[in-house]
N, C-alpha and C. Protein backbone atom coordinates (compact mmCIF):
# COMPACT_ATOMS: atom_id res chain seq x y z
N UNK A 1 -9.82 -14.80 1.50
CA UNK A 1 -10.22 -14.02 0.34
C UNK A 1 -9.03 -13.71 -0.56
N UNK A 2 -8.01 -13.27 0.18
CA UNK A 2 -6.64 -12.72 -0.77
C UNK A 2 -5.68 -13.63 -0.26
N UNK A 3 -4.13 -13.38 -0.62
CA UNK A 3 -3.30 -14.21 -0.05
C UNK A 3 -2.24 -13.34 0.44
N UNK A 4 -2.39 -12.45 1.86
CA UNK A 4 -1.78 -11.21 2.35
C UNK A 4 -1.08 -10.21 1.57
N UNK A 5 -2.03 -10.28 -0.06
CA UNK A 5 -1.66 -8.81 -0.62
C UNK A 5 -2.64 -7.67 -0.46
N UNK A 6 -2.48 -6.60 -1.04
CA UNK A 6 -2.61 -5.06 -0.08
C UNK A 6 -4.25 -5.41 -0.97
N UNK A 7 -5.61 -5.03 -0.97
CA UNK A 7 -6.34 -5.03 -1.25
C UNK A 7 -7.65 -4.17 -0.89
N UNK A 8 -8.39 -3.74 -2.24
CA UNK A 8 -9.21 -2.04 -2.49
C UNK A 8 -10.29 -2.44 -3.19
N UNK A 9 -11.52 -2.28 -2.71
CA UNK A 9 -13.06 -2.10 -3.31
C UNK A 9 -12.96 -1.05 -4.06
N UNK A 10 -13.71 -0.56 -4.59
CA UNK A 10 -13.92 0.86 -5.38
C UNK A 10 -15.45 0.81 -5.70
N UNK A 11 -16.52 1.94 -5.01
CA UNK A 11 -17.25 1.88 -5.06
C UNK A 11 -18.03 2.89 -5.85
N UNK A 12 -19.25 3.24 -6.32
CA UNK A 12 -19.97 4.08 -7.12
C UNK A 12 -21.47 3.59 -7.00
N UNK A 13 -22.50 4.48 -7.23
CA UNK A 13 -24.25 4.40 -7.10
C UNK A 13 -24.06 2.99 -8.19
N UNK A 14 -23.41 3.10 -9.50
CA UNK A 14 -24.11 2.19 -10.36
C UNK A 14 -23.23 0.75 -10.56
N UNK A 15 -22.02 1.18 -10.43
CA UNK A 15 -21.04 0.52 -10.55
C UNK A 15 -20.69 0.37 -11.78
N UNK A 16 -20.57 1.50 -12.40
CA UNK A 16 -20.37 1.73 -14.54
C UNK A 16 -19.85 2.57 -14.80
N UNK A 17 -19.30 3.32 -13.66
CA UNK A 17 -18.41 4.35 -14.71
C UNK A 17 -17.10 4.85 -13.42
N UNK A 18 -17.12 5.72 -12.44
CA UNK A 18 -16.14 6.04 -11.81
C UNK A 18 -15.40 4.79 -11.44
N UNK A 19 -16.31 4.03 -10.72
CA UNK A 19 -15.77 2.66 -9.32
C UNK A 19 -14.96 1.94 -10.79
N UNK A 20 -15.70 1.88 -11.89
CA UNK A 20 -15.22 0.90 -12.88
C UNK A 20 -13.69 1.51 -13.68
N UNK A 21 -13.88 2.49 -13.40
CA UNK A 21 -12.81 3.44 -13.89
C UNK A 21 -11.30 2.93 -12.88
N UNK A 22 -11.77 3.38 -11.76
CA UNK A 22 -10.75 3.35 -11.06
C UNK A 22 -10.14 1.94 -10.81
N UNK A 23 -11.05 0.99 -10.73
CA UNK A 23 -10.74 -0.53 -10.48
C UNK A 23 -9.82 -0.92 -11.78
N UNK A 24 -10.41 -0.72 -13.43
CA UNK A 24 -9.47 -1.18 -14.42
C UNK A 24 -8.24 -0.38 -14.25
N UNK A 25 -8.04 0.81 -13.86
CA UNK A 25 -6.62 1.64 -13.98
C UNK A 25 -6.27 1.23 -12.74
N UNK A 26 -6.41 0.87 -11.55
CA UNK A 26 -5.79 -0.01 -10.44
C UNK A 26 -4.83 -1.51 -11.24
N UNK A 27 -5.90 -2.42 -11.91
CA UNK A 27 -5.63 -3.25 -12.08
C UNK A 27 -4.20 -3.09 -13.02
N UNK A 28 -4.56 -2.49 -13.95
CA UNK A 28 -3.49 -1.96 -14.92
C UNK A 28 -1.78 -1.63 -14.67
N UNK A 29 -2.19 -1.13 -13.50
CA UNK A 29 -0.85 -0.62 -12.83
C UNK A 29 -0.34 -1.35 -12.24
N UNK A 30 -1.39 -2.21 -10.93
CA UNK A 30 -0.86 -3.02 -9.95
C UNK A 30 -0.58 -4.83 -10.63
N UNK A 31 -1.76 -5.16 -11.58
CA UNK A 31 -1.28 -5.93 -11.77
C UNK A 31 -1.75 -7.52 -11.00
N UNK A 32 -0.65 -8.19 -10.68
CA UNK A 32 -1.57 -8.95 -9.30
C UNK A 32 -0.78 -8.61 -7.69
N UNK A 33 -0.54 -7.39 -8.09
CA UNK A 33 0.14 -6.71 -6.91
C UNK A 33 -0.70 -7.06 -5.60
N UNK A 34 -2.04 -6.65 -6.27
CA UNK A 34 -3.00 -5.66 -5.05
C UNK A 34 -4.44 -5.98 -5.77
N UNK A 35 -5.32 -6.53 -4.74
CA UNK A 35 -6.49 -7.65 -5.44
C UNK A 35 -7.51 -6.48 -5.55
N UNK A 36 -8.15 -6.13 -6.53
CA UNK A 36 -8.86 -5.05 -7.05
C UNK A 36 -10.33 -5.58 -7.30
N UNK A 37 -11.27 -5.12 -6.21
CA UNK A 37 -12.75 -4.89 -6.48
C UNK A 37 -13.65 -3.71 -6.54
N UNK A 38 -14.69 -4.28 -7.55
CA UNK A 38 -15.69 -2.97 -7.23
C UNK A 38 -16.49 -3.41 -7.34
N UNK A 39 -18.03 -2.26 -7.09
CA UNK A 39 -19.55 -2.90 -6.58
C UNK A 39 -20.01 -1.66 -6.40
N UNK A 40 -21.82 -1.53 -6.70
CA UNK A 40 -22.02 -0.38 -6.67
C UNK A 40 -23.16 -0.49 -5.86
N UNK A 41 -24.02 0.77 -5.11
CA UNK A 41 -25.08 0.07 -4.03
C UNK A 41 -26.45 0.54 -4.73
N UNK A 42 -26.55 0.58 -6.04
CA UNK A 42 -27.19 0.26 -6.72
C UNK A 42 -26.64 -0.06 -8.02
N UNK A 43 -26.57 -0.90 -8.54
CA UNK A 43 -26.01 -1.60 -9.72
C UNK A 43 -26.48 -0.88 -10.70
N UNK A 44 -26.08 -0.56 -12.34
CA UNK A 44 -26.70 -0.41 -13.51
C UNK A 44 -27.06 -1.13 -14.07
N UNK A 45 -27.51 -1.18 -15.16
CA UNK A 45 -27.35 -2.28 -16.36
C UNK A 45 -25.99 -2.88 -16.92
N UNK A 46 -25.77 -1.60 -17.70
CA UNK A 46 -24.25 -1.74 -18.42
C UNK A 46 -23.30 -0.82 -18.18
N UNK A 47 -22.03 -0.91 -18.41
CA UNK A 47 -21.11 -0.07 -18.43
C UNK A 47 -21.15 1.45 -19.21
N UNK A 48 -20.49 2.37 -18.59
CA UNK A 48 -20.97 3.45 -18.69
C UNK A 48 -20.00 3.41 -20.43
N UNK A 49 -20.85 3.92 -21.47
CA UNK A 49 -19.94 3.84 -22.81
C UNK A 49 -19.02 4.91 -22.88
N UNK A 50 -18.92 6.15 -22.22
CA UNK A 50 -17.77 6.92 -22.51
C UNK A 50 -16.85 6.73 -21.36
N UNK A 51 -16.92 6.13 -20.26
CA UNK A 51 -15.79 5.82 -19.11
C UNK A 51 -14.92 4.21 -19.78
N UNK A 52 -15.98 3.63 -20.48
CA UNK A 52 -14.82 2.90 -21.01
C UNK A 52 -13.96 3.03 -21.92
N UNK A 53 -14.61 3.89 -23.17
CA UNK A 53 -13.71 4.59 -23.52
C UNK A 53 -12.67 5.48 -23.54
N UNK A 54 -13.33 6.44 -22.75
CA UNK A 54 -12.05 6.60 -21.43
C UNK A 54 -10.92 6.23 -21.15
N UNK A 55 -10.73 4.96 -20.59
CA UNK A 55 -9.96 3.83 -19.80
C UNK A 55 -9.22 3.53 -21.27
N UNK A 56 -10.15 2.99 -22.36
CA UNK A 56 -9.29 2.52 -23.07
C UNK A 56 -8.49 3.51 -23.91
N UNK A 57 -8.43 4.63 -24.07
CA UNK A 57 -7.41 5.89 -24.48
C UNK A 57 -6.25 5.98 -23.88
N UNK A 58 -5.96 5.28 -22.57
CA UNK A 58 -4.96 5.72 -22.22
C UNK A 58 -4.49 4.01 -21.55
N UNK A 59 -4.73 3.30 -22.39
CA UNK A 59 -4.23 1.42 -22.51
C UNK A 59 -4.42 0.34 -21.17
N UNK A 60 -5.61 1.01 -20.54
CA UNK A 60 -6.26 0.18 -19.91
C UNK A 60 -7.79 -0.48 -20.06
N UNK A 61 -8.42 -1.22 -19.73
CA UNK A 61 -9.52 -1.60 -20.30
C UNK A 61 -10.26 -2.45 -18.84
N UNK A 62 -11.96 -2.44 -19.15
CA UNK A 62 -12.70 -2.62 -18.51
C UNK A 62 -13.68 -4.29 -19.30
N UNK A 63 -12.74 -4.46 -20.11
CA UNK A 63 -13.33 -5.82 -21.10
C UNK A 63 -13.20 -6.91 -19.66
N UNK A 64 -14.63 -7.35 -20.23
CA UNK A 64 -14.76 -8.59 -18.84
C UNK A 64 -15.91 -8.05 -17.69
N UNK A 65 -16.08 -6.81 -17.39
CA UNK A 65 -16.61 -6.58 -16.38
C UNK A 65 -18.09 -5.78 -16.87
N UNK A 66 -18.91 -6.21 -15.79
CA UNK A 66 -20.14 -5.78 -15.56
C UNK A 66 -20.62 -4.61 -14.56
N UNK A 67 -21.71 -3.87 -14.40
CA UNK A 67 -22.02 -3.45 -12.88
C UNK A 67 -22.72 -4.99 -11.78
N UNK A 68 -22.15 -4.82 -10.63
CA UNK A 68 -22.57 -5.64 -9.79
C UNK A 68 -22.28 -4.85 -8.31
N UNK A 69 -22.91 -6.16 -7.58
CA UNK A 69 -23.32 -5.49 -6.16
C UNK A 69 -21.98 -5.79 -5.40
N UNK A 70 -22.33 -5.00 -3.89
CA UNK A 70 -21.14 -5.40 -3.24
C UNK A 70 -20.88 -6.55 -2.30
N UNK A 71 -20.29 -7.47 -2.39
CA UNK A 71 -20.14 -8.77 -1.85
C UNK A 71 -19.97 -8.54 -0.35
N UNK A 72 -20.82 -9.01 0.32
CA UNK A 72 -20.50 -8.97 2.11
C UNK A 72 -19.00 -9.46 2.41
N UNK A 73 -18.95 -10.50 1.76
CA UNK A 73 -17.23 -11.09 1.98
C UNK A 73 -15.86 -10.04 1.76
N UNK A 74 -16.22 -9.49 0.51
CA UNK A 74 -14.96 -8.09 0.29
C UNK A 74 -15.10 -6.84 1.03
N UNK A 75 -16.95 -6.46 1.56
CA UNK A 75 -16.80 -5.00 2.25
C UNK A 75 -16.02 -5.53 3.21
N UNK A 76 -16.22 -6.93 3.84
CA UNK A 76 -16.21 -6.99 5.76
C UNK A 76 -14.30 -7.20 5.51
N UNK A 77 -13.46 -7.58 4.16
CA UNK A 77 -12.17 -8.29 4.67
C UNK A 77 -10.88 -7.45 3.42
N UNK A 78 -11.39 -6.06 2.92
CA UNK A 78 -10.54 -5.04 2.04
C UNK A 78 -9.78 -4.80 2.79
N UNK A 79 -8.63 -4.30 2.72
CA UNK A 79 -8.03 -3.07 3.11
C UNK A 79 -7.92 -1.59 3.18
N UNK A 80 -9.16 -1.53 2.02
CA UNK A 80 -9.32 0.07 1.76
C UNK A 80 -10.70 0.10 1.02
N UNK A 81 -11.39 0.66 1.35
CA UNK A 81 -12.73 0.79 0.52
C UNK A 81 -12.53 1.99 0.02
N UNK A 82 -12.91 2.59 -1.17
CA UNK A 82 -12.40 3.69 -1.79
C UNK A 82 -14.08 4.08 -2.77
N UNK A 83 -15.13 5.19 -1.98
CA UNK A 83 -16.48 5.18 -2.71
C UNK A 83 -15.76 6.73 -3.70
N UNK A 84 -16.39 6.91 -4.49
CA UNK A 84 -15.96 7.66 -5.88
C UNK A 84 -17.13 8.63 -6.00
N UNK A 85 -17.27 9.73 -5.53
CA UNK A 85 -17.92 10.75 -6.07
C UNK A 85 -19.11 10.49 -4.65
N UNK A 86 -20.07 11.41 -4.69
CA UNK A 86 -20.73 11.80 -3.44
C UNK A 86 -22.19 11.15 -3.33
N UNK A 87 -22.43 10.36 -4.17
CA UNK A 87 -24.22 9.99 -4.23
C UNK A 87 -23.83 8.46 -3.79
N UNK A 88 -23.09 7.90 -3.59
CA UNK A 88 -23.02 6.42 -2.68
C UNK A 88 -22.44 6.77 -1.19
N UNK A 89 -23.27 6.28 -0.55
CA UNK A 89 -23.55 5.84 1.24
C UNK A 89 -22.98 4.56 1.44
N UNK A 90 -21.83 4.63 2.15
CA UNK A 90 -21.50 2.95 2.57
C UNK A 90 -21.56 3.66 4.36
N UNK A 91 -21.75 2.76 4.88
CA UNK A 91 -21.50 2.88 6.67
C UNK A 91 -20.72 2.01 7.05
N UNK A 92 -19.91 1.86 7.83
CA UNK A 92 -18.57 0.96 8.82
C UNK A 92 -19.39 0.04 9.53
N UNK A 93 -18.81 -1.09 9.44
CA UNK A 93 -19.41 -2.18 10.13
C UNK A 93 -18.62 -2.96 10.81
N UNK A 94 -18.73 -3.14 12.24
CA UNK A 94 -18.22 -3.54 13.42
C UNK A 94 -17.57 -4.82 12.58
N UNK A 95 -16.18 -4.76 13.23
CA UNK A 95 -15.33 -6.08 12.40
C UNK A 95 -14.99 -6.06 11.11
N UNK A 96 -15.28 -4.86 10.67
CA UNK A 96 -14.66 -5.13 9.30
C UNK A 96 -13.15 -4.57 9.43
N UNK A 97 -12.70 -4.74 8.40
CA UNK A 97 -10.85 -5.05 8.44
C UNK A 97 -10.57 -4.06 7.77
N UNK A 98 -11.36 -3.32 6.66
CA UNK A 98 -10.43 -1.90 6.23
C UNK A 98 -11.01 -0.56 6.82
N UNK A 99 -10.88 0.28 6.01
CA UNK A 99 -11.32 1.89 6.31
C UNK A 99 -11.76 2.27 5.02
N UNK A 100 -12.80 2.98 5.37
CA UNK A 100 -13.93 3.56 4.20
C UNK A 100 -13.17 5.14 3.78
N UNK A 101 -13.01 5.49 2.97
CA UNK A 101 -12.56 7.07 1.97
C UNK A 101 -13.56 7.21 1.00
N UNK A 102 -13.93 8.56 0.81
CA UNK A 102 -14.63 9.17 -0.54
C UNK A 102 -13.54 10.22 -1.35
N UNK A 103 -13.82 9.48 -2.38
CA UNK A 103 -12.72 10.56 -3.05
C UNK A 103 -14.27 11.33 -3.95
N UNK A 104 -14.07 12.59 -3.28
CA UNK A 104 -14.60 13.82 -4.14
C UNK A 104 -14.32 13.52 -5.72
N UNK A 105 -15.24 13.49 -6.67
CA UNK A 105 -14.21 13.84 -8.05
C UNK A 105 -14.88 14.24 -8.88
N UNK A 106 -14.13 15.60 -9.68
CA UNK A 106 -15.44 16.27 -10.81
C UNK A 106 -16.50 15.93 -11.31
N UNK A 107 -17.20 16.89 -11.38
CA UNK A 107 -18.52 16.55 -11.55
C UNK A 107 -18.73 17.72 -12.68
N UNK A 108 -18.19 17.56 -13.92
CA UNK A 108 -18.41 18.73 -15.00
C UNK A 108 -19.48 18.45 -15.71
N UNK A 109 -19.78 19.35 -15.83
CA UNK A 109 -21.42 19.14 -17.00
C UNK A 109 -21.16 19.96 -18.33
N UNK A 110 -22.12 20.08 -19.11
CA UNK A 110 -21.72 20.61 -20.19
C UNK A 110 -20.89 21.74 -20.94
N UNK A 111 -20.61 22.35 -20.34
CA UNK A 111 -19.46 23.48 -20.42
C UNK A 111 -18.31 22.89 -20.56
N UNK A 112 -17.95 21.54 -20.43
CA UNK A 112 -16.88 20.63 -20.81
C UNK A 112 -16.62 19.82 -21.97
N UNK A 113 -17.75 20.14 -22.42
CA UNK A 113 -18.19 19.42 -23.73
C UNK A 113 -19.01 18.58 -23.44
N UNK A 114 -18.79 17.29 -24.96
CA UNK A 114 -19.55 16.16 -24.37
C UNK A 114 -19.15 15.16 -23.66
N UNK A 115 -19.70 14.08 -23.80
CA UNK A 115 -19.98 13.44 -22.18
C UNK A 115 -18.99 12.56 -22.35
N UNK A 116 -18.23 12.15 -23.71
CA UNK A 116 -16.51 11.70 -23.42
C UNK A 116 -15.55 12.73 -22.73
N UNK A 117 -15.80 13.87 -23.53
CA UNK A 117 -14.94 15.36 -22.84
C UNK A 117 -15.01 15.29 -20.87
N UNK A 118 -16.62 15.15 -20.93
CA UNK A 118 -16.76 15.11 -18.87
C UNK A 118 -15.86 14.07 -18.56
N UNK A 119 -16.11 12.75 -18.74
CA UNK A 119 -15.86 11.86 -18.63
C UNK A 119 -13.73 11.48 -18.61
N UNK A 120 -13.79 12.25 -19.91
CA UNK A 120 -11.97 12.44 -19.54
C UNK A 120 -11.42 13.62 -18.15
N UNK A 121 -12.77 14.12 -17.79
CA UNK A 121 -11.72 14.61 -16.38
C UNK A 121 -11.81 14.21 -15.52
N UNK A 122 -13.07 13.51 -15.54
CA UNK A 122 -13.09 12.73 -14.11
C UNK A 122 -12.20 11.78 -14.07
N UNK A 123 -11.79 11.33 -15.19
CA UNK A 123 -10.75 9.83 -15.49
C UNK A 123 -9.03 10.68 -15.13
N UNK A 124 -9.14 11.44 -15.54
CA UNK A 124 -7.77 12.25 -15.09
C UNK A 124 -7.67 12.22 -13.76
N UNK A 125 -8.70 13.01 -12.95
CA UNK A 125 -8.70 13.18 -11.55
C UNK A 125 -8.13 11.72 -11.19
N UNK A 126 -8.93 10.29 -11.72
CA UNK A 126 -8.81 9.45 -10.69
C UNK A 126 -7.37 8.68 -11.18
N UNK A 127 -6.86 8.98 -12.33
CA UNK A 127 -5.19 8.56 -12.77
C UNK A 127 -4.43 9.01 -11.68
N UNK A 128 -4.90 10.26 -10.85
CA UNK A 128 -3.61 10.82 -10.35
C UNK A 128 -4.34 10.11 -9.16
N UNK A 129 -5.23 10.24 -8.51
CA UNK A 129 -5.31 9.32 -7.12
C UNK A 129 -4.81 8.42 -7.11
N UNK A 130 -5.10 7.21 -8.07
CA UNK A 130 -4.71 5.78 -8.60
C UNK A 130 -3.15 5.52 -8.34
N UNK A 131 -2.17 6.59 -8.74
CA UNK A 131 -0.81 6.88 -8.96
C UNK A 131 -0.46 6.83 -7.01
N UNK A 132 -0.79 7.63 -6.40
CA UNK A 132 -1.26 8.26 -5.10
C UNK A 132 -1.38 6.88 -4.20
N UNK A 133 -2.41 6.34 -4.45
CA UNK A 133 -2.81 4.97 -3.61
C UNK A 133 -1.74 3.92 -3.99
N UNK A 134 -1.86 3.83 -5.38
CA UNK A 134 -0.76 2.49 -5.54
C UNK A 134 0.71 2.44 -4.56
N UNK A 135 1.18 3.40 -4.21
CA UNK A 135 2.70 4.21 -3.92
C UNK A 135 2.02 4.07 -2.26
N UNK A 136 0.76 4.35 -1.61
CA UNK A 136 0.93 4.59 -0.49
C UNK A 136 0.64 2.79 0.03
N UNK A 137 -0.20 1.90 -1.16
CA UNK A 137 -0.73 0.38 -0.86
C UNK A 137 0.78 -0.07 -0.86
N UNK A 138 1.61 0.21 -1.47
CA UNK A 138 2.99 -0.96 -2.08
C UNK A 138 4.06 -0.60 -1.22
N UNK A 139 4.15 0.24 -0.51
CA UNK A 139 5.57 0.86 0.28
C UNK A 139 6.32 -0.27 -0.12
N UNK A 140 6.01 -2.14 0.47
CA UNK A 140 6.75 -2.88 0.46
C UNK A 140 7.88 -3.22 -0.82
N UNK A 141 8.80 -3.30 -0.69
CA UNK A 141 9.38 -3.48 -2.00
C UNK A 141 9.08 -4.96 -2.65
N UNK A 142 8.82 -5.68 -1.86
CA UNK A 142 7.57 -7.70 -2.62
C UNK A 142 6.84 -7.02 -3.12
N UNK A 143 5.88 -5.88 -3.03
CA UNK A 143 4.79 -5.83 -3.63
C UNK A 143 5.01 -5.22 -4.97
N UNK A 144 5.78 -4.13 -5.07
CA UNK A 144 6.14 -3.74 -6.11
C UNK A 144 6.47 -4.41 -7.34
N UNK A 145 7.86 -5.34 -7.03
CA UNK A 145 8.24 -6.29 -7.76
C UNK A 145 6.79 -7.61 -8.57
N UNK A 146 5.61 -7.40 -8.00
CA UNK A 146 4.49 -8.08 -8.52
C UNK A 146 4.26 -7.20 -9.75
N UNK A 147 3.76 -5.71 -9.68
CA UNK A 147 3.20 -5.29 -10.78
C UNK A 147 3.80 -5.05 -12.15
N UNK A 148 2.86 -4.95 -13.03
CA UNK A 148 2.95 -5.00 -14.45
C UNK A 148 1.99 -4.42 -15.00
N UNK A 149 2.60 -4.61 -16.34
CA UNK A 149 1.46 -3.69 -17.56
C UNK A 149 1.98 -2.45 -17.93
N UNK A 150 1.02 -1.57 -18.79
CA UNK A 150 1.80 -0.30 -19.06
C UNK A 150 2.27 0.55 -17.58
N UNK A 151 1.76 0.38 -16.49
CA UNK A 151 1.75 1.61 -15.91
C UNK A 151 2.79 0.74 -15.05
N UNK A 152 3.74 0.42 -15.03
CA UNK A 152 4.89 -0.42 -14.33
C UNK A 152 5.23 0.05 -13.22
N UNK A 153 6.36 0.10 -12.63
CA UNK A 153 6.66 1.18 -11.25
C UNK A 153 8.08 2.33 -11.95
N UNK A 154 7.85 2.38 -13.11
CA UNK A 154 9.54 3.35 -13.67
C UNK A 154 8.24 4.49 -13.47
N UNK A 155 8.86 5.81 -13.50
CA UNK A 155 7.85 6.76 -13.91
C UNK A 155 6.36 6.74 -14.75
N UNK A 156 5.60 7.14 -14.46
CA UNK A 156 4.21 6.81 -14.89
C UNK A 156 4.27 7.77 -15.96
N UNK A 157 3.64 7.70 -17.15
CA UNK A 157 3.42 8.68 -18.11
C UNK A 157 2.69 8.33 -19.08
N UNK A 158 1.51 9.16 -19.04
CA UNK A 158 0.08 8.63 -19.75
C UNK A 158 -0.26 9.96 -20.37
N UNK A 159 -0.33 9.74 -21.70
CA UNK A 159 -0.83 10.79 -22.99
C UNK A 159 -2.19 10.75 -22.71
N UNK A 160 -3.02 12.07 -22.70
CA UNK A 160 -4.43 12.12 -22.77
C UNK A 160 -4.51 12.54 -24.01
N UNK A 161 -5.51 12.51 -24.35
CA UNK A 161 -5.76 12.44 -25.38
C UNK A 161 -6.26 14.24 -26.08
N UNK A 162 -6.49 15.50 -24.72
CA UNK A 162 -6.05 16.55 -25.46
C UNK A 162 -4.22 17.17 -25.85
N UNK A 163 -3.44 16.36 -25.16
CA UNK A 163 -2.07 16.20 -25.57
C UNK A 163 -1.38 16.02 -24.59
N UNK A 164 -2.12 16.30 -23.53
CA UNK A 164 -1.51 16.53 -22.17
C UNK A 164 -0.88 15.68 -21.74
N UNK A 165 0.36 15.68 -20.81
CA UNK A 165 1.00 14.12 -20.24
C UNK A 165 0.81 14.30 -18.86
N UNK A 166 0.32 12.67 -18.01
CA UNK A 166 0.14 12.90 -16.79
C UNK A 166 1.04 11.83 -16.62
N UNK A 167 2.00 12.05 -15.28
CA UNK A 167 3.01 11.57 -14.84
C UNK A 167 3.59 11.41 -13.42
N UNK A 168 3.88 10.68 -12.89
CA UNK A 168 4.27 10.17 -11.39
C UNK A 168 5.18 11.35 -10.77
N UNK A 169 6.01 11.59 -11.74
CA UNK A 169 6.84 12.97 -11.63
C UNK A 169 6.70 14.18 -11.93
N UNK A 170 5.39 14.15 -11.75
CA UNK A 170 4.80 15.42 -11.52
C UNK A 170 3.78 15.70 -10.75
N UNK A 171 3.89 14.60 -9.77
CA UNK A 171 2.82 14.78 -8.88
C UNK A 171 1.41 13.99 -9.18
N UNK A 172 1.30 13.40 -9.74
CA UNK A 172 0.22 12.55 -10.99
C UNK A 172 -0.33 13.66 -11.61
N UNK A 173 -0.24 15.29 -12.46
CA UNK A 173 -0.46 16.03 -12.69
C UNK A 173 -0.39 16.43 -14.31
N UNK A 174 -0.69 16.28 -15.12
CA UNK A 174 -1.03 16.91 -16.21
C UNK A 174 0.15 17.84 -16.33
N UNK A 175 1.16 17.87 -17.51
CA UNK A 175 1.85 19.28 -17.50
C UNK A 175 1.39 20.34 -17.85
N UNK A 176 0.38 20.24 -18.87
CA UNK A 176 -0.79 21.56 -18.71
C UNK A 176 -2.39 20.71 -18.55
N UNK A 177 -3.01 21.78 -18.82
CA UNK A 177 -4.50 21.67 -18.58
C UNK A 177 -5.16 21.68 -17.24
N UNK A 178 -6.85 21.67 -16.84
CA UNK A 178 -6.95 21.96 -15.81
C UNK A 178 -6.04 21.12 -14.33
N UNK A 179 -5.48 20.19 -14.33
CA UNK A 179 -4.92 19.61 -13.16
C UNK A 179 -3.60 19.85 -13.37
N UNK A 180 -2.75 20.47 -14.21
CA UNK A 180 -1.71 21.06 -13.64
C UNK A 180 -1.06 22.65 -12.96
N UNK A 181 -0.28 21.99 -12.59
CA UNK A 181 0.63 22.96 -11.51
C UNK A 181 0.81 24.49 -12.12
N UNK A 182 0.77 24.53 -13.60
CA UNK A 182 1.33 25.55 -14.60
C UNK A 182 0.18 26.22 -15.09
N UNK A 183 -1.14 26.54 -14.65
CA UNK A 183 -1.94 27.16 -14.51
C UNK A 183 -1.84 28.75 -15.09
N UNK A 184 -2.59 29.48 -16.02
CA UNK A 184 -1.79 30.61 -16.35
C UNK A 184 -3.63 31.65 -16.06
């Protein structure tokens, strides 16, 4: 399937907005570091329109991709299955080669605004996991030396778009707003 690089599913109900989220800002960073899939266990139609917009605010992009299902070949031979928010069920299956994680991740509703506003925190939350996994997939120093794109391996630092900067050196944390440390 891969050619012994570090490799991550990313899963979601539709496969259009979190799983898709996290897979283009994987790719972005890693590059052809680290072989990046996703699949949802019920597919959508189309891509979710404010998670791609989303993605593309802060110079990554989801151009090219669809919702689709999850391939028996990538659950049974990942290294990390990674399901995104709490309404997708995957179960472990004898022989498979990675380990299943749910990453919890906001779930704001309208008191956040609208549904780009929701949509930019859940995309925050998963910048700083993304930051988090890449660093714990790459220890190797070969693997590192693979990635490219904006999010390189020098310090990470990504402008959101209410002004905020989220950064490797800070923990993947926002210097203000709700995910940072400086909380008042």
């Amino acid at each position: 399937m891969h050619s012994g690089k570090p490799s991550i599913l990313f899963v979601c109900v539709h496969n259009a907005g979190k799983s898709q989220m996290a897979a283009a800002l994987m790719r972005a960073k890693a590059g052809d570091a680290i072989a990046v899939f996703s699949g949802g266990t019920h597919p959508g139609e189309e891509l979710n329109g404010p998670a791609r917009q989303a993605i593309e605010e802060i110079g990554a992009s989801m151009a090219g991709e669809h919702p689709k299902t999850i391939s028996d070949e990538v659950f049974m031979n990942v290294d990390r299955i990674i399901i995104l928010g709490n309404e997708a069920k995957l179960e472990a299956r004898e022989n498979m080669k990675g380990q299943i994680e749910t990453w919890l991740t906001p779930e704001p509703g309208p008191e956040a605004g609208d549904k780009l506003a929701q949509t930019r925190i859940v995309r925050d939350d998963i910048v700083r996991r993304i930051d988090e996994l890449f660093a714990e997939l790459t220890r190797s120093k070969d693997v590192r030396q693979k990635s490219h794109g904006p999010f390189r391996m020098r310090a990470q630092r990504w402008t959101l778009p209410d002004g905020s900067r989220v950064s490797s050196g800070s923990g993947g944390r926002p210097s203000s707003g709700p995910f940072s440390r400086n909380r008042t």
